[in-house]
N, C-alpha and C. Protein backbone atom coordinates (compact mmCIF):
# COMPACT_ATOMS: atom_id res chain seq x y z
N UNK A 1 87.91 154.78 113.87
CA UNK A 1 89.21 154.30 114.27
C UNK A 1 89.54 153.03 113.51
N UNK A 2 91.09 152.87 113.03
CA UNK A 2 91.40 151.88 112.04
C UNK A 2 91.46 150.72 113.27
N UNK A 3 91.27 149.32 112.38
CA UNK A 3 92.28 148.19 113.56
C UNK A 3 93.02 148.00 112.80
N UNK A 4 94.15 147.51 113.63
CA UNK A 4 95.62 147.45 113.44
C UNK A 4 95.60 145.97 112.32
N UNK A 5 96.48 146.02 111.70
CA UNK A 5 96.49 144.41 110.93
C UNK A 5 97.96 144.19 111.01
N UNK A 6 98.25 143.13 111.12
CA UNK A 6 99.25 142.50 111.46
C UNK A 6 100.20 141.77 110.33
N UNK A 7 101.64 141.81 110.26
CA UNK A 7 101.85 141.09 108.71
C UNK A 7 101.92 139.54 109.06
N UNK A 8 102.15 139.08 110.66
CA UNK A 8 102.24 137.80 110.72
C UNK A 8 100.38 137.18 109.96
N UNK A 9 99.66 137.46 109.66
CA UNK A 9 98.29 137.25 109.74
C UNK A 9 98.71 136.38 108.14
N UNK A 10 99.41 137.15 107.16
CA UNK A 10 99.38 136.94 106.11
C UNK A 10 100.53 136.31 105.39
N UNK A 11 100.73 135.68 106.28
CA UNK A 11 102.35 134.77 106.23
C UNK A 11 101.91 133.36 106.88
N UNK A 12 102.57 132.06 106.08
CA UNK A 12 102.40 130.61 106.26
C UNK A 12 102.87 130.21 107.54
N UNK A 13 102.18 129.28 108.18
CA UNK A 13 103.09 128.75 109.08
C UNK A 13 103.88 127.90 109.29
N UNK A 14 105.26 127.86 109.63
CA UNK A 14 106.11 127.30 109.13
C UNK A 14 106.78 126.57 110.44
N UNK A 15 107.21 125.06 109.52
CA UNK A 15 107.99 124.67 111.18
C UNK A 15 109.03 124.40 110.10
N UNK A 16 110.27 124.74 111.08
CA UNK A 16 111.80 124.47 110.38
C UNK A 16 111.87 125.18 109.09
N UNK A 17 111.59 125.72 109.02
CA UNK A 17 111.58 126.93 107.52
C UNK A 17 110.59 126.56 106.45
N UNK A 18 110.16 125.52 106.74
CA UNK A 18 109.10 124.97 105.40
C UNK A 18 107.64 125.12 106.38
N UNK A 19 106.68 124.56 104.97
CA UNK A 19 105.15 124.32 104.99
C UNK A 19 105.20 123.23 106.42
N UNK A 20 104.03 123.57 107.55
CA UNK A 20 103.81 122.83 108.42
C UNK A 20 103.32 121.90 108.47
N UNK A 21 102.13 121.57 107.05
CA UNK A 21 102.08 120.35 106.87
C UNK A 21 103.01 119.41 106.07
N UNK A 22 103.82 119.89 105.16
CA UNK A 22 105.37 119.21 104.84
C UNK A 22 106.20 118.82 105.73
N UNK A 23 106.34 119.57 106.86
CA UNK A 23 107.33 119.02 108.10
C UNK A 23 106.35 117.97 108.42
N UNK A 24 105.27 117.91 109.06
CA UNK A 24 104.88 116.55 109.45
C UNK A 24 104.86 115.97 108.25
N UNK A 25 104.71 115.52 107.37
CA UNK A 25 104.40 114.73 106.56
C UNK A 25 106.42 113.84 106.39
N UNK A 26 107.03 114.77 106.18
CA UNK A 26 108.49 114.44 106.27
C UNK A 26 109.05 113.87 107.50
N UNK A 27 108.17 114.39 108.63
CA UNK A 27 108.73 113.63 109.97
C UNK A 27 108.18 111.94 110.22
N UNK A 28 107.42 112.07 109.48
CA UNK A 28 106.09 111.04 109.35
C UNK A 28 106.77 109.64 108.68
N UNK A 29 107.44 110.25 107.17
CA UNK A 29 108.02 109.62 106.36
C UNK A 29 109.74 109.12 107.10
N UNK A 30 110.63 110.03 107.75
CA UNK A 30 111.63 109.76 108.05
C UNK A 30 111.45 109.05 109.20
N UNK A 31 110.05 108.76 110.30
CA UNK A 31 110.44 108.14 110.85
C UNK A 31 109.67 106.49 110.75
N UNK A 32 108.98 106.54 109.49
CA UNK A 32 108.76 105.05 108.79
C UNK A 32 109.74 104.37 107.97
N UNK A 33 110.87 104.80 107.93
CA UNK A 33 111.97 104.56 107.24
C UNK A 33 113.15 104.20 108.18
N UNK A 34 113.23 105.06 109.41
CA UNK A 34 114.07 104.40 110.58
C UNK A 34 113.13 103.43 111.46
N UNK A 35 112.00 103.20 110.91
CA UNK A 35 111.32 102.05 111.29
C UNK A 35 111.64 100.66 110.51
N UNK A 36 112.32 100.70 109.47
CA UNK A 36 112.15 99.31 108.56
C UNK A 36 113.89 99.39 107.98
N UNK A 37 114.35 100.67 108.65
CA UNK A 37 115.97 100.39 108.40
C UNK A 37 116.68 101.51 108.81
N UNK A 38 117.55 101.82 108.74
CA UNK A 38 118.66 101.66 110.34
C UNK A 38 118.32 103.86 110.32
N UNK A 39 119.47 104.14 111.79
CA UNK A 39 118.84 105.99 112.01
C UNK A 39 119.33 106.38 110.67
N UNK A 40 120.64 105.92 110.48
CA UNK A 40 121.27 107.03 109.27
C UNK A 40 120.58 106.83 107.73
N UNK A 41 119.87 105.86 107.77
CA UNK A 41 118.73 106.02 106.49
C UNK A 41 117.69 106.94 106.52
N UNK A 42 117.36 107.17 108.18
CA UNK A 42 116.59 108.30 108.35
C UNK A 42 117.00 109.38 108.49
N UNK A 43 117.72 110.09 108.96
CA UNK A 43 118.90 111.28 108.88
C UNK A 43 118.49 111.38 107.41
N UNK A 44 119.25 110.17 106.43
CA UNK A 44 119.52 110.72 104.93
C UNK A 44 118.55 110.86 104.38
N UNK A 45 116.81 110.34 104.57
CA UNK A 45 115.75 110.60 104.30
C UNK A 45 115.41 111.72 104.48
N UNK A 46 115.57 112.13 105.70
CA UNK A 46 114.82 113.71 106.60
C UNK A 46 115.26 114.98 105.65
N UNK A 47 116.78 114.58 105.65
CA UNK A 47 117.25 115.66 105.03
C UNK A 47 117.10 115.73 103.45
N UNK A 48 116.93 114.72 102.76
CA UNK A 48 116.74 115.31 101.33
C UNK A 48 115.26 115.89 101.17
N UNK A 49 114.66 115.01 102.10
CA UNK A 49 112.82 115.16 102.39
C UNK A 49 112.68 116.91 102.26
N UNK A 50 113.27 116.97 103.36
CA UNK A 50 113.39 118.33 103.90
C UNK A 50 114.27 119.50 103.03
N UNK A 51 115.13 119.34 102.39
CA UNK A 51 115.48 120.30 101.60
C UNK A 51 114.95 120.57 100.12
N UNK A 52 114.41 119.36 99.92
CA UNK A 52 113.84 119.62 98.88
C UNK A 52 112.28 120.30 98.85
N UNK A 53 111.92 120.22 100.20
CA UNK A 53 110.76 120.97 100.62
C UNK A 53 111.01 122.39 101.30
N UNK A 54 112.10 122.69 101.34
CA UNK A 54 112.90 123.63 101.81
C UNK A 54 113.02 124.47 100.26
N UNK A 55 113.33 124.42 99.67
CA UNK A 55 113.60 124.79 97.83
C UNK A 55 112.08 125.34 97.29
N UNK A 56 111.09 124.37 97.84
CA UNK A 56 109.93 124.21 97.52
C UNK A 56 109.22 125.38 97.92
N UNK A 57 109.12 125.75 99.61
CA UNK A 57 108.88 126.64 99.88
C UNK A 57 109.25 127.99 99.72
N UNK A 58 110.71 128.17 99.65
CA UNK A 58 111.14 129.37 99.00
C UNK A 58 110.63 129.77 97.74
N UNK A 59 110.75 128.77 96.77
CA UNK A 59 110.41 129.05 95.49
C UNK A 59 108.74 129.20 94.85
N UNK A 60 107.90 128.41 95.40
CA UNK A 60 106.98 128.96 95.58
C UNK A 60 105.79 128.27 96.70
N UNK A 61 105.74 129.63 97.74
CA UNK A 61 105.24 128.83 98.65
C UNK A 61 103.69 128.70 98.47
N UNK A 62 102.62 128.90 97.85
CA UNK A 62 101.47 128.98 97.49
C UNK A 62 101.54 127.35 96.80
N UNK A 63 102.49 127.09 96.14
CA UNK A 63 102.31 125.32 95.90
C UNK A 63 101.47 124.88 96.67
N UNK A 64 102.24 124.76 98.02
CA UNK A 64 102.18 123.52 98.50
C UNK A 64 100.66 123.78 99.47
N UNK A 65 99.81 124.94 98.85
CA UNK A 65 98.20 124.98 99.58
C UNK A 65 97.76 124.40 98.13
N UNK A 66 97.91 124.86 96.61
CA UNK A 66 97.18 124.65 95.50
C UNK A 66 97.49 123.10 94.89
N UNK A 67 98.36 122.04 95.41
CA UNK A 67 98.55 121.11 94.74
C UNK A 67 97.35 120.12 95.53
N UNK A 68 97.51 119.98 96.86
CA UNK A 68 96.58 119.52 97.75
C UNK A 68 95.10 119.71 97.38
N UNK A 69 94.71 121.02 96.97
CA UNK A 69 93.49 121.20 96.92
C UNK A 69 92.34 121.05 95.06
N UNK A 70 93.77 120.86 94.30
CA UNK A 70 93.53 120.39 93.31
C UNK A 70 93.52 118.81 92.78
N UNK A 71 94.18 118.25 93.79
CA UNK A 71 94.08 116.56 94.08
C UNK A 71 92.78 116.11 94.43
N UNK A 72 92.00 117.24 95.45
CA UNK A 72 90.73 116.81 95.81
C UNK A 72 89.94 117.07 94.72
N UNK A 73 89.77 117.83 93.78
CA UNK A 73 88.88 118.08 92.92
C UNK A 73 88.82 117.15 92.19
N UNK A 74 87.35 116.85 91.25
CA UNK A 74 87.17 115.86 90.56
C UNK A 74 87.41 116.63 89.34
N UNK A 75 87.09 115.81 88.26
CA UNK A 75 87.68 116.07 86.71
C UNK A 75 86.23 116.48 86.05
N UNK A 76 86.19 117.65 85.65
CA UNK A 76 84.50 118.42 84.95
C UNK A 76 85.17 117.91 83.57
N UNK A 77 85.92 117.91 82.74
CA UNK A 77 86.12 117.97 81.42
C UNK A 77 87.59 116.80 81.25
N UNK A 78 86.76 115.68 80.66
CA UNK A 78 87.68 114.62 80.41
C UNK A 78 87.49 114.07 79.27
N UNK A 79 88.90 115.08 78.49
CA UNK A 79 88.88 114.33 76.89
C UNK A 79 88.83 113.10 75.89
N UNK A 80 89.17 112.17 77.31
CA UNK A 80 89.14 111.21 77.13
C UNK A 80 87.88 110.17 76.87
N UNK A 81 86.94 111.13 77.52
CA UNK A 81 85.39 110.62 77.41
C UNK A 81 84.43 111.32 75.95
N UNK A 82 84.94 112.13 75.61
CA UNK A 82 84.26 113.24 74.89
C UNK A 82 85.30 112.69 73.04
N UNK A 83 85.62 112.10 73.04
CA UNK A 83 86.17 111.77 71.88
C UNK A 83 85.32 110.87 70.83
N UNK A 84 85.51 111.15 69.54
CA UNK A 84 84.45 110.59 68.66
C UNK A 84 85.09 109.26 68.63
N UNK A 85 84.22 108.15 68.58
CA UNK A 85 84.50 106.96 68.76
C UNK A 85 83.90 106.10 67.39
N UNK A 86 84.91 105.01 66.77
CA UNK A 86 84.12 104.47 65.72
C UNK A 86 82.86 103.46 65.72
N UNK A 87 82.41 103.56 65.02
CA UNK A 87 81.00 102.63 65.56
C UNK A 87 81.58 100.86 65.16
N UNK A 88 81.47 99.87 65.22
CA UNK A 88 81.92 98.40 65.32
C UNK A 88 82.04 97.89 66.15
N UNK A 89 83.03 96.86 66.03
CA UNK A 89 83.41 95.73 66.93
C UNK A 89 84.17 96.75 68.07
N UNK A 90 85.22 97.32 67.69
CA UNK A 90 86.10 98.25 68.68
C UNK A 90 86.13 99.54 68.53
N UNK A 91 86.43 100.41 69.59
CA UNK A 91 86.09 101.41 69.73
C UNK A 91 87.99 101.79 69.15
N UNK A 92 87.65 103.19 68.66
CA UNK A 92 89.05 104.05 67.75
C UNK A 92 90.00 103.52 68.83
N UNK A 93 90.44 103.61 69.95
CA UNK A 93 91.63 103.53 70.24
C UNK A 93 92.36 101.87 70.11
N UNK A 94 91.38 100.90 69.52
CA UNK A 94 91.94 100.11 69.91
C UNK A 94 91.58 99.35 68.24
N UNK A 95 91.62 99.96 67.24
CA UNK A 95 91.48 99.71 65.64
C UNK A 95 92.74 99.85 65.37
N UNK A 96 93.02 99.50 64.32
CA UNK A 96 94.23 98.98 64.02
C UNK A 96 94.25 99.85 62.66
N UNK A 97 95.12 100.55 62.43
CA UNK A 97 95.60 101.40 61.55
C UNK A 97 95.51 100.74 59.88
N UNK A 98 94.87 101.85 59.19
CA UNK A 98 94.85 100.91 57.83
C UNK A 98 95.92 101.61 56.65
N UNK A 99 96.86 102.59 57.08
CA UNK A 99 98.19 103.03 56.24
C UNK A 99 98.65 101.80 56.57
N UNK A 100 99.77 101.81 55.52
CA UNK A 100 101.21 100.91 55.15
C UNK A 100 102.13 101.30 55.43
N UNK A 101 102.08 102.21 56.64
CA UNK A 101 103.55 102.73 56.91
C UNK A 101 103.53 102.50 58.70
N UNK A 102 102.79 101.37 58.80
CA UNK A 102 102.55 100.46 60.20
C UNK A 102 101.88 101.48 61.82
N UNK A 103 102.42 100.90 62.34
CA UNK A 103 101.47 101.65 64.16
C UNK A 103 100.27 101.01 64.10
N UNK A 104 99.43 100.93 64.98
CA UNK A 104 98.29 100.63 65.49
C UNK A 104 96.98 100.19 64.50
C-alpha cells in the first residue's frame, strides 16, 4: 500500500506571501526604524522591505534558502592567497609599475 504525499510538504512557508524568515527579518527591521523615527517611516520601510521580498520570492524562491547558507560557508579556494608573489622589499600588489605609460 502507497502513503499518500502531500504537495503542501514541498512548498515554502510563507507568511504574507513571502519567505518566513524574510517577514520576520522585515518586521524586525520596520519596527527598529519606527523605533528611532516616526510610524510612517515604518509603513514606508515595511512596504518597500516587503515588496521587494515579495518580487524576490516569486522570482526565485530557492534564493532566499541558498544565499543564507552560502554566507555560512568558508572560502576553500582564495585567489587571492594562491597568487605568485615577487620576492623583495614588497610583495606584487603593492610594486610600482616599471612601463612609461604610468599606473601602479
Amino acid at each position: 500500500m502507497a502513503t499518500p504525499t502531500y504537495r503542501s510538504i514541498n512548498l515554502t512557508a510563507t507568511l504574507l506571501g513571502i519567505d518566513r524568515r524574510l517577514c520576520i527579518v522585515i518586521l524586525i527591521a520596520a519596527f527598529l526604524v519606527f523605533r528611532h523615527f516616526t510610524f510612517v517611516s515604518a509603513l514606508l520601510a515595511f512596504a518597500l522591505l516587503w515588496s521587494g521580498a515579495y518580487w524576490l520570492t516569486r522570482h526565485d524562491p530557492e534564493l532566499v534558502v541558498i544565499v543564507p547558507k552560502a554566507l555560512g560557508q568558508r572560502n576553500v579556494y582564495d585567489p587571492g592567497k594562491t597568487t605568485h608573489e615577487r620576492k623583495g622589499r614588497f610583495p606584487a600588489r603593492f610594486a610600482q609599475s616599471t612601463s612609461k605609460k604610468g599606473g601602479l
